[in-house]
C-alpha atoms as a PDB file:
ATOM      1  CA  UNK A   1     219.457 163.595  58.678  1.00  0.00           C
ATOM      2  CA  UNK A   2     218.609 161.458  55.526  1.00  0.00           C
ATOM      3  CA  UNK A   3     221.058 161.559  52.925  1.00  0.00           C
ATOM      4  CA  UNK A   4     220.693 164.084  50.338  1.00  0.00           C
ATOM      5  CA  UNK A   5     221.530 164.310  46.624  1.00  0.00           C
ATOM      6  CA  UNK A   6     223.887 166.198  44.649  1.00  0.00           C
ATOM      7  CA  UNK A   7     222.693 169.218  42.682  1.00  0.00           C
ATOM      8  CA  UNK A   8     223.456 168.898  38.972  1.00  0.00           C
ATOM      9  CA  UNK A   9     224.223 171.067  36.340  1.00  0.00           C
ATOM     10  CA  UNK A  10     220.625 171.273  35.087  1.00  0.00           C
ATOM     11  CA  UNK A  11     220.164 174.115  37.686  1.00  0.00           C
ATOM     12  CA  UNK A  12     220.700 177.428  36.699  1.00  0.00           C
ATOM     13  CA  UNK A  13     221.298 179.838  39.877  1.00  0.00           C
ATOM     14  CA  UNK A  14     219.350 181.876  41.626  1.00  0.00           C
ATOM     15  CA  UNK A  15     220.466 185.379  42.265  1.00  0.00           C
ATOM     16  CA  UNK A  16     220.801 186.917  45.641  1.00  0.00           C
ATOM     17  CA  UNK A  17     217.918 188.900  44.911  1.00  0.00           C
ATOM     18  CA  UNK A  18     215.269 186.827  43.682  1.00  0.00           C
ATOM     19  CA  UNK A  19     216.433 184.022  46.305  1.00  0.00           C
ATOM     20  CA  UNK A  20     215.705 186.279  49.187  1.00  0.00           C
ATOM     21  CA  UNK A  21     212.326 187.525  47.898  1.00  0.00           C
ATOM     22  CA  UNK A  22     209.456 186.301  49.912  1.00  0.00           C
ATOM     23  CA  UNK A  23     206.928 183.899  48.930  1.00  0.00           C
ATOM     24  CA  UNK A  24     204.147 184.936  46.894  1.00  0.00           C
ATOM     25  CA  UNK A  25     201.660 186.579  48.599  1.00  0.00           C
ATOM     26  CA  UNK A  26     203.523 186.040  52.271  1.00  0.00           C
ATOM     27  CA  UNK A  27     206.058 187.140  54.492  1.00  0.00           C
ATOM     28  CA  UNK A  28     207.620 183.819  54.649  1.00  0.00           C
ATOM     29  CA  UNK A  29     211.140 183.571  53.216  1.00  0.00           C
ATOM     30  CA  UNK A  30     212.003 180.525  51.087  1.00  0.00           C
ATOM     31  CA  UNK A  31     215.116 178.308  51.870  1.00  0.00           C
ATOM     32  CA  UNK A  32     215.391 177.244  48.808  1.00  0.00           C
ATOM     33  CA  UNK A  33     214.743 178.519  45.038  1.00  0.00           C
ATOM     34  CA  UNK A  34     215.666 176.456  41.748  1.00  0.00           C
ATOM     35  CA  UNK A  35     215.062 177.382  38.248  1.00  0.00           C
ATOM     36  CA  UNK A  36     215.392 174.169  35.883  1.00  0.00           C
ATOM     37  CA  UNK A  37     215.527 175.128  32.571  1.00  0.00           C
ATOM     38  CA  UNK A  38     214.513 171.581  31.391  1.00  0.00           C
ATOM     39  CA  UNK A  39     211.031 171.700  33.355  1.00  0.00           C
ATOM     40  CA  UNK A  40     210.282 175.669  33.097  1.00  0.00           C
ATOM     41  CA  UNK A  41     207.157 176.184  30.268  1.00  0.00           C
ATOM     42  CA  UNK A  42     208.659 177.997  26.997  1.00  0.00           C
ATOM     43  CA  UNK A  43     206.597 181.084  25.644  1.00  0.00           C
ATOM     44  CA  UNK A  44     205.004 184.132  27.581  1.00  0.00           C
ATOM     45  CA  UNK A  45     202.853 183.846  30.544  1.00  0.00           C
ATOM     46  CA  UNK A  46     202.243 183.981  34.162  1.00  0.00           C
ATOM     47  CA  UNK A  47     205.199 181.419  34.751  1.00  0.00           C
ATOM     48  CA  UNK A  48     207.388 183.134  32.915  1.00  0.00           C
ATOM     49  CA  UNK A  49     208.885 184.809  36.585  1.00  0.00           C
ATOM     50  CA  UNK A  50     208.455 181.652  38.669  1.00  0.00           C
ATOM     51  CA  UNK A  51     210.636 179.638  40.085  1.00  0.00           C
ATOM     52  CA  UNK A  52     210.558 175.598  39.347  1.00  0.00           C
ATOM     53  CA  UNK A  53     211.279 174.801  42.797  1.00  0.00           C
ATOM     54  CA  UNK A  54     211.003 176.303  45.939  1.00  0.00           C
ATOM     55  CA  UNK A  55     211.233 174.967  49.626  1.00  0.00           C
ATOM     56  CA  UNK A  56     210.216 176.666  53.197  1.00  0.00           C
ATOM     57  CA  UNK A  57     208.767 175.943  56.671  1.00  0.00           C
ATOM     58  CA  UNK A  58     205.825 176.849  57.636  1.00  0.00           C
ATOM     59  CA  UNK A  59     205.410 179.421  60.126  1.00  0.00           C
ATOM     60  CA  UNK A  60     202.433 178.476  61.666  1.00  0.00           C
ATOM     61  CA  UNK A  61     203.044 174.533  61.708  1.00  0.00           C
ATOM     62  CA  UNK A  62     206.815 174.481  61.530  1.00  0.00           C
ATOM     63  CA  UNK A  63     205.835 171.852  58.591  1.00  0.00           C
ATOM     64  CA  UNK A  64     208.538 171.562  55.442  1.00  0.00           C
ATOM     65  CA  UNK A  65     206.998 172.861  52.377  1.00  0.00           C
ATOM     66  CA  UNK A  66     208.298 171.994  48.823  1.00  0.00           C
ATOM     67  CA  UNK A  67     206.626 174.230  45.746  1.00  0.00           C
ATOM     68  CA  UNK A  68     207.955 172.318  42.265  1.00  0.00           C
ATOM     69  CA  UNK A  69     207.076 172.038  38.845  1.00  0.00           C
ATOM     70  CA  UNK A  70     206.614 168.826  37.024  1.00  0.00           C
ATOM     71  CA  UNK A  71     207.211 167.613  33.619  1.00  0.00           C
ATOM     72  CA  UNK A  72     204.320 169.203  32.374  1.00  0.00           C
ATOM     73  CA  UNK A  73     205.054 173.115  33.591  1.00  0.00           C
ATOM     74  CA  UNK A  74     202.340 172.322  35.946  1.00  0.00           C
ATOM     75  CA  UNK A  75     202.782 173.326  39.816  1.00  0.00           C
ATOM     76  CA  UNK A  76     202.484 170.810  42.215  1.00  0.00           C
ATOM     77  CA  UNK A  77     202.623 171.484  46.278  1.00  0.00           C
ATOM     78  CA  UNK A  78     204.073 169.278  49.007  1.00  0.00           C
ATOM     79  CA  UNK A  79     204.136 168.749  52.969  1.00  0.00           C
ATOM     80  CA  UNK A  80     206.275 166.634  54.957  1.00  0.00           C
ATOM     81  CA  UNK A  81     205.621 165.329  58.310  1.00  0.00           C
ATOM     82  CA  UNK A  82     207.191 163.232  60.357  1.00  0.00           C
ATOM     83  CA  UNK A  83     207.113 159.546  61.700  1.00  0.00           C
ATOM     84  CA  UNK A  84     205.582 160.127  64.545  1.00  0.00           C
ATOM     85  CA  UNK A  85     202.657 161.608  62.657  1.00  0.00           C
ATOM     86  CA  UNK A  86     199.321 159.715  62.170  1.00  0.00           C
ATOM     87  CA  UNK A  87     199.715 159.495  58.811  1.00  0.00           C
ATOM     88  CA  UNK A  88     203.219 159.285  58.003  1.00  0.00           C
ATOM     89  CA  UNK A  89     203.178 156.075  55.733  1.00  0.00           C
ATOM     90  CA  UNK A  90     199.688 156.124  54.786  1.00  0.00           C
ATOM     91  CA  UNK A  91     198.949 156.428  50.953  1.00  0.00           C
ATOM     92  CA  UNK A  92     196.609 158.811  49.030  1.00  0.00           C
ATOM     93  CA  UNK A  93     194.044 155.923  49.013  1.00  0.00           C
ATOM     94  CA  UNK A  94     193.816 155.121  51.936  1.00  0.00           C
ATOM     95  CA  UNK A  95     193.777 158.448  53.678  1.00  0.00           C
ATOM     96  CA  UNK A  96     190.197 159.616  55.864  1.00  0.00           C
ATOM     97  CA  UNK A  97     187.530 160.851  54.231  1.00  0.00           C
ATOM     98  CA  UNK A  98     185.196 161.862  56.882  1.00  0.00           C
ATOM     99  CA  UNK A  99     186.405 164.575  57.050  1.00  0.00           C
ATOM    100  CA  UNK A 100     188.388 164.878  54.490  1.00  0.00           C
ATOM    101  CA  UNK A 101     191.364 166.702  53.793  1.00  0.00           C
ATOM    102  CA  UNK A 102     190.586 169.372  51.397  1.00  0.00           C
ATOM    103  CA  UNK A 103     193.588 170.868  48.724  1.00  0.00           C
ATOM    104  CA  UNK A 104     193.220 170.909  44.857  1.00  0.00           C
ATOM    105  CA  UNK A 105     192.606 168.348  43.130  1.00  0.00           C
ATOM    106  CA  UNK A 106     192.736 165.795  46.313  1.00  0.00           C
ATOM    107  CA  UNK A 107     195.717 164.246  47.148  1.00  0.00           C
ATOM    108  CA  UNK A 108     197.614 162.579  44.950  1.00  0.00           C
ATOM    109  CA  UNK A 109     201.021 162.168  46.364  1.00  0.00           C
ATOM    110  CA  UNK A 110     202.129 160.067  49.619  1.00  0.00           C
ATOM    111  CA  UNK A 111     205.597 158.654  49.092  1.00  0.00           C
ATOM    112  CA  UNK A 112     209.073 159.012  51.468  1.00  0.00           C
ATOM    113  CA  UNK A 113     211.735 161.200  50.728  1.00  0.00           C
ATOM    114  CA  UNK A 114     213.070 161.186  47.292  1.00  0.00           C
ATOM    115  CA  UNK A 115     216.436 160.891  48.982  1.00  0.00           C
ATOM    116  CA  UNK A 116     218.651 159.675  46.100  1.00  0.00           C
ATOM    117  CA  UNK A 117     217.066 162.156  43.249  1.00  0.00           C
ATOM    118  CA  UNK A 118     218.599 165.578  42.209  1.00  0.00           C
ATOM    119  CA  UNK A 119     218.189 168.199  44.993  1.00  0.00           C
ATOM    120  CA  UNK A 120     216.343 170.373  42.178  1.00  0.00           C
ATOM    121  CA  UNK A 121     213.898 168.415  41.485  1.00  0.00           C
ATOM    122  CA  UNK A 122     213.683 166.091  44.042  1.00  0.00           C
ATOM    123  CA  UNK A 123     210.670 166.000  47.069  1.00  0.00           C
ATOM    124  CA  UNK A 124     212.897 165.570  49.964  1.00  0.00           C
ATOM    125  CA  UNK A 125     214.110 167.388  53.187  1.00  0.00           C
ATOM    126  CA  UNK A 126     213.782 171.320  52.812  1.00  0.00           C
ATOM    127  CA  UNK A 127     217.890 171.711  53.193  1.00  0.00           C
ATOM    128  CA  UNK A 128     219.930 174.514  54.674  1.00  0.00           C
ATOM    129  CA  UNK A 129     221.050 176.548  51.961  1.00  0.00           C
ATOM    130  CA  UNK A 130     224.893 177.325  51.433  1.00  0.00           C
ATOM    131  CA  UNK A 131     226.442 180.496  51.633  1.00  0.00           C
ATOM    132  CA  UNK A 132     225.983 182.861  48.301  1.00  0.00           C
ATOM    133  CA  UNK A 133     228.700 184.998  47.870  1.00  0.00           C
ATOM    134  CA  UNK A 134     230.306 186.980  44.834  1.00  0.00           C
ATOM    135  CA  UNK A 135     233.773 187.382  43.778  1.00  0.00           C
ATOM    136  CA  UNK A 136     236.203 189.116  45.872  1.00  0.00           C
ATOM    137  CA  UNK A 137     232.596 189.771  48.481  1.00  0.00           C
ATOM    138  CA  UNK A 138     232.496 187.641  51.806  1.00  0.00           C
ATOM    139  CA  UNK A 139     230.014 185.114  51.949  1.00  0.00           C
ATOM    140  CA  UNK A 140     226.665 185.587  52.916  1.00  0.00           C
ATOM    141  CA  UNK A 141     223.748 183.378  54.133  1.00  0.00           C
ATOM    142  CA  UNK A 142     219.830 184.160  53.430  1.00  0.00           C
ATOM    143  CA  UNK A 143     218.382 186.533  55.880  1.00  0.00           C
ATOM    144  CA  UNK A 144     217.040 183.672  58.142  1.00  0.00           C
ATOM    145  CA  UNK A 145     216.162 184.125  62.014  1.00  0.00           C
ATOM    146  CA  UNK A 146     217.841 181.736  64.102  1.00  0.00           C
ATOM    147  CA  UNK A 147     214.420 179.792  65.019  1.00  0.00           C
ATOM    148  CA  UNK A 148     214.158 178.727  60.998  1.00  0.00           C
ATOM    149  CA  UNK A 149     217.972 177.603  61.218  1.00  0.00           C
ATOM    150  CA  UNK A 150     217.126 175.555  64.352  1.00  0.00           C
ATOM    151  CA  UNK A 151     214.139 174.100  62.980  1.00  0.00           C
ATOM    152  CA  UNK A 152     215.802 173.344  60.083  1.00  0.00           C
ATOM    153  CA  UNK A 153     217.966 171.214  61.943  1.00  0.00           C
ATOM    154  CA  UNK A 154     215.808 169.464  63.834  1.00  0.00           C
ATOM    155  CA  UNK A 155     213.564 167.860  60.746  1.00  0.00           C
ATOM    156  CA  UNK A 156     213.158 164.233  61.606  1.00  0.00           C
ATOM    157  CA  UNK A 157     215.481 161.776  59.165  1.00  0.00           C
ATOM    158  CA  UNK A 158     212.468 160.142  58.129  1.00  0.00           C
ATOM    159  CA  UNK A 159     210.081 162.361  56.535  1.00  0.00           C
ATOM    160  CA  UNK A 160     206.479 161.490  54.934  1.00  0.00           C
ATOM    161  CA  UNK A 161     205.587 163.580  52.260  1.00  0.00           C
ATOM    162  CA  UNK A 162     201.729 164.462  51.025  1.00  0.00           C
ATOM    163  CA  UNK A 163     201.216 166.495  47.610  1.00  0.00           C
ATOM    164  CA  UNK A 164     198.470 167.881  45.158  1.00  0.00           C
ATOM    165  CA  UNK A 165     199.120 168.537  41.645  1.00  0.00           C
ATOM    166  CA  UNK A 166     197.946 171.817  39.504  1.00  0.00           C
ATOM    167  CA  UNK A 167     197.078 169.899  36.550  1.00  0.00           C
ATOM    168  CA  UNK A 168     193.524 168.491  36.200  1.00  0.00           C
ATOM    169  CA  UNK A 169     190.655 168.826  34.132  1.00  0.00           C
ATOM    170  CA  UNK A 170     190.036 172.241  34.627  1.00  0.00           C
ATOM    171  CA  UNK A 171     193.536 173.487  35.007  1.00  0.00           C
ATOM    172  CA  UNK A 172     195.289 175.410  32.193  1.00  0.00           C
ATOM    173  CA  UNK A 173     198.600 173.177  32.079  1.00  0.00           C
ATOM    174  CA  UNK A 174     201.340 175.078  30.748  1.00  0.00           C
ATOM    175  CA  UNK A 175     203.183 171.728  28.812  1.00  0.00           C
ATOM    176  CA  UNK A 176     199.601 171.149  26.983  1.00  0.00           C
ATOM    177  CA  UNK A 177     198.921 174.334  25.505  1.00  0.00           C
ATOM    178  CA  UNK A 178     198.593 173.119  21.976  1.00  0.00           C
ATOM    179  CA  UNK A 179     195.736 170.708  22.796  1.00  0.00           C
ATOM    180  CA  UNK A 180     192.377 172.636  22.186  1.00  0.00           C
ATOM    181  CA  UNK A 181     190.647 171.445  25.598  1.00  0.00           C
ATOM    182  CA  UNK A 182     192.618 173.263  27.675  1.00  0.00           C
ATOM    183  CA  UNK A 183     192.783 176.468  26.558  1.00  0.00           C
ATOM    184  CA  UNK A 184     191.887 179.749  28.459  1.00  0.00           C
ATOM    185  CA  UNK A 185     188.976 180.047  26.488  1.00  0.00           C
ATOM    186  CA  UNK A 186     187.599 176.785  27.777  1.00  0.00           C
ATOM    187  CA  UNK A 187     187.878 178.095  31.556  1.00  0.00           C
ATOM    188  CA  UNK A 188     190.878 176.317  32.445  1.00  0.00           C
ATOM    189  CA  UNK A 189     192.963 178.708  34.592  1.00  0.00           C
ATOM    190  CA  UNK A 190     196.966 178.334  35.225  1.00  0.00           C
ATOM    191  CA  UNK A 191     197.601 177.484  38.953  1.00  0.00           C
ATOM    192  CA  UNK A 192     200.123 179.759  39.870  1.00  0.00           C
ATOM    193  CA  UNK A 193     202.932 180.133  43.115  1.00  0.00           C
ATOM    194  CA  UNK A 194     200.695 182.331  44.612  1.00  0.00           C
ATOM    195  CA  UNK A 195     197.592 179.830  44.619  1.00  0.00           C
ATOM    196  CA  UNK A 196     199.899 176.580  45.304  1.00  0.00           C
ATOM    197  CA  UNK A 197     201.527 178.151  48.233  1.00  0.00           C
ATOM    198  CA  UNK A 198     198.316 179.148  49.255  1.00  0.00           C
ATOM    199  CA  UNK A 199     197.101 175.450  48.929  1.00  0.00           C
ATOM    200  CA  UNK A 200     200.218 174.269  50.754  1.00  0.00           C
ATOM    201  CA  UNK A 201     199.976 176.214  53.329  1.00  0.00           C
ATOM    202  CA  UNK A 202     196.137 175.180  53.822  1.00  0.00           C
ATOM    203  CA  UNK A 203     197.401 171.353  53.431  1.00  0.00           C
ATOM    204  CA  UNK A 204     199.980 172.076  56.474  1.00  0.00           C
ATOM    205  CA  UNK A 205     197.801 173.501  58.409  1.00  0.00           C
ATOM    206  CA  UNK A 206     195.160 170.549  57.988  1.00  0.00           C
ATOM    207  CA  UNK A 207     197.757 168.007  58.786  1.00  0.00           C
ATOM    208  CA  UNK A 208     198.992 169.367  61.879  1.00  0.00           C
ATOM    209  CA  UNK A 209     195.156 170.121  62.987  1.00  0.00           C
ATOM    210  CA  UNK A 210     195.383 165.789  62.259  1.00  0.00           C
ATOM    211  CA  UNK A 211     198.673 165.531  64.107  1.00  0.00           C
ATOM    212  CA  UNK A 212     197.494 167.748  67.517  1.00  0.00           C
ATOM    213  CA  UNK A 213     193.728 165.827  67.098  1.00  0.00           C
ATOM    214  CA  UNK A 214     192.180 169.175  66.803  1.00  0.00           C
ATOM    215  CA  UNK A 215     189.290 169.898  64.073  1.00  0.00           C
ATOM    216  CA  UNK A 216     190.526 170.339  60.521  1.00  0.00           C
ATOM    217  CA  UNK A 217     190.269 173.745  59.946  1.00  0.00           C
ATOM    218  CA  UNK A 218     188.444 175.207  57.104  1.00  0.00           C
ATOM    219  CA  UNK A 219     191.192 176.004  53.915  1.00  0.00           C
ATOM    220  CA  UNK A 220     191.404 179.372  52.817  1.00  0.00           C
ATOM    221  CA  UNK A 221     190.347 180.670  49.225  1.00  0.00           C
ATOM    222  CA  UNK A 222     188.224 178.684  46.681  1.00  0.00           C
ATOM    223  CA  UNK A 223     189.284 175.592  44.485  1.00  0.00           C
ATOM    224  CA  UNK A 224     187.449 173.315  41.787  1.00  0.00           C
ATOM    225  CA  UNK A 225     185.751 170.744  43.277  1.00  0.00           C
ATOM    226  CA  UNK A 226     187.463 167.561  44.007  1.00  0.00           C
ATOM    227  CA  UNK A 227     186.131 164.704  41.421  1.00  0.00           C
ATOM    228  CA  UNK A 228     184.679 167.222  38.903  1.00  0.00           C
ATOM    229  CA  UNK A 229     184.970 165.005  36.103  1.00  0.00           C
ATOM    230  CA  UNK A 230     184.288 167.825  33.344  1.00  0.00           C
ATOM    231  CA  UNK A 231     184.525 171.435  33.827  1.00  0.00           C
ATOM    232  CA  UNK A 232     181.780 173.541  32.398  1.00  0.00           C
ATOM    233  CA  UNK A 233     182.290 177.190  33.349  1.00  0.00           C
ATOM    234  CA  UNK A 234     179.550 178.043  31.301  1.00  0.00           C
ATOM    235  CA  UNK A 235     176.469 175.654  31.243  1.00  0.00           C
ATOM    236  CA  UNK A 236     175.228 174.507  28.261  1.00  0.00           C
ATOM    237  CA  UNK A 237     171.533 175.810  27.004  1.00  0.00           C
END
């Protein structure tokens, strides 16, 4: 397996409890939960619970996911595939449109593993956790079932990662708050783990429809148009 980085001290752990909580809105357990206090939004609001990273499979592709926030407080969502996949090393530009693969905002992200940034932050191979344990307590591992330990294992080394990003036009971006265009009163709404693993998990399941050379399937839920240059919830008389 590709080479992974070292976790810094920028991380602050993750309890036991809020580690083993599933993803929002799912039964799916994550593998991995950062907070970074350096990229977590300051002040009250819906992100004030969330995590800054979080990494799974999915269960109905086996696909790695990676939820993580980026400099702005905004969300962004990721899927890796492997080499053997159609796409693996195609870029954002030059991917099909006809049809298209539909996820906020388009895709935006195509790169490789991130192999040599901080595990925290970095958008890179969805790793096995190590054991948590408290003092004078005997180690423990997250409640995984032995098929998500075996898959984890068997990730290809090389690993082609597609992502979206939660903060365009019409999104309420946590890092921007102070700028008058973007706030709630304008429409803009805060894309929260709940709608980006929601997105992710449509994004998996469109790229493995791609790998198999079945029909995309139609994603779940409703998103902004992509391309909508200015967002208008209410029109103008």
């Amino acid at each position: 397996m590709a080479k992974k980085p070292k976790i810094t001290n920028a991380v602050v752990p993750v309890t036991t409890t809020v580690q083993h909580r599933p993803l929002a809105g799912t039964d799916t357990m994550p593998v991995e939960v950062y907070h970074v206090p350096k990229l977590h939004p300051s002040g009250t609001g819906p992100w004030a619970a969330e995590a800054d990273k979080v990494s799974w499979l999915d269960p109905d592709t086996g696909l790695p996911c990676i939820m993580r926030r980026g400099d702005d407080g905004a969300l962004r969502g990721f899927v890796g595939v492997g080499p053997d996949h159609p796409l693996a090393g195609v870029g954002e530009e030059a991917l099909p449109h006809d049809p298209p693969i539909v996820v906020h905002g388009g895709i935006d992200y195509a790169s490789p593993c991130q192999e040599y940034e901080p595990q925290e932050v970095s958008v890179c191979h969805v790793r096995m956790p190590l054991p948590v344990s408290s003092r004078g307590s005997t180690p423990v591992r997250p409640p995984f079932d032995t098929r998500t330990m075996v898959a984890l294992v068997a990730l290809p080394d090389d690993l082609w990662w597609f992502g979206f990003s939660c903060n365009q036009d019409y999104d309420l971006i946590p890092g921007h708050r102070g700028v008058p265009p973007l706030g709630l009163e304008n429409g803009r709404v805060y894309r929260d783990e709940r709608y980006v693993v929601r997105e992710t998990t449509n994004l998996a399941a469109q790229l493995h429809a791609i790998a198999e050379g079945l029909p995309i399937p139609k994603p779940k839920g409703n998103r902004p148009p992509v391309g909508l240059a200015e967002y208008r919830p209410v029109p103008r008389k």
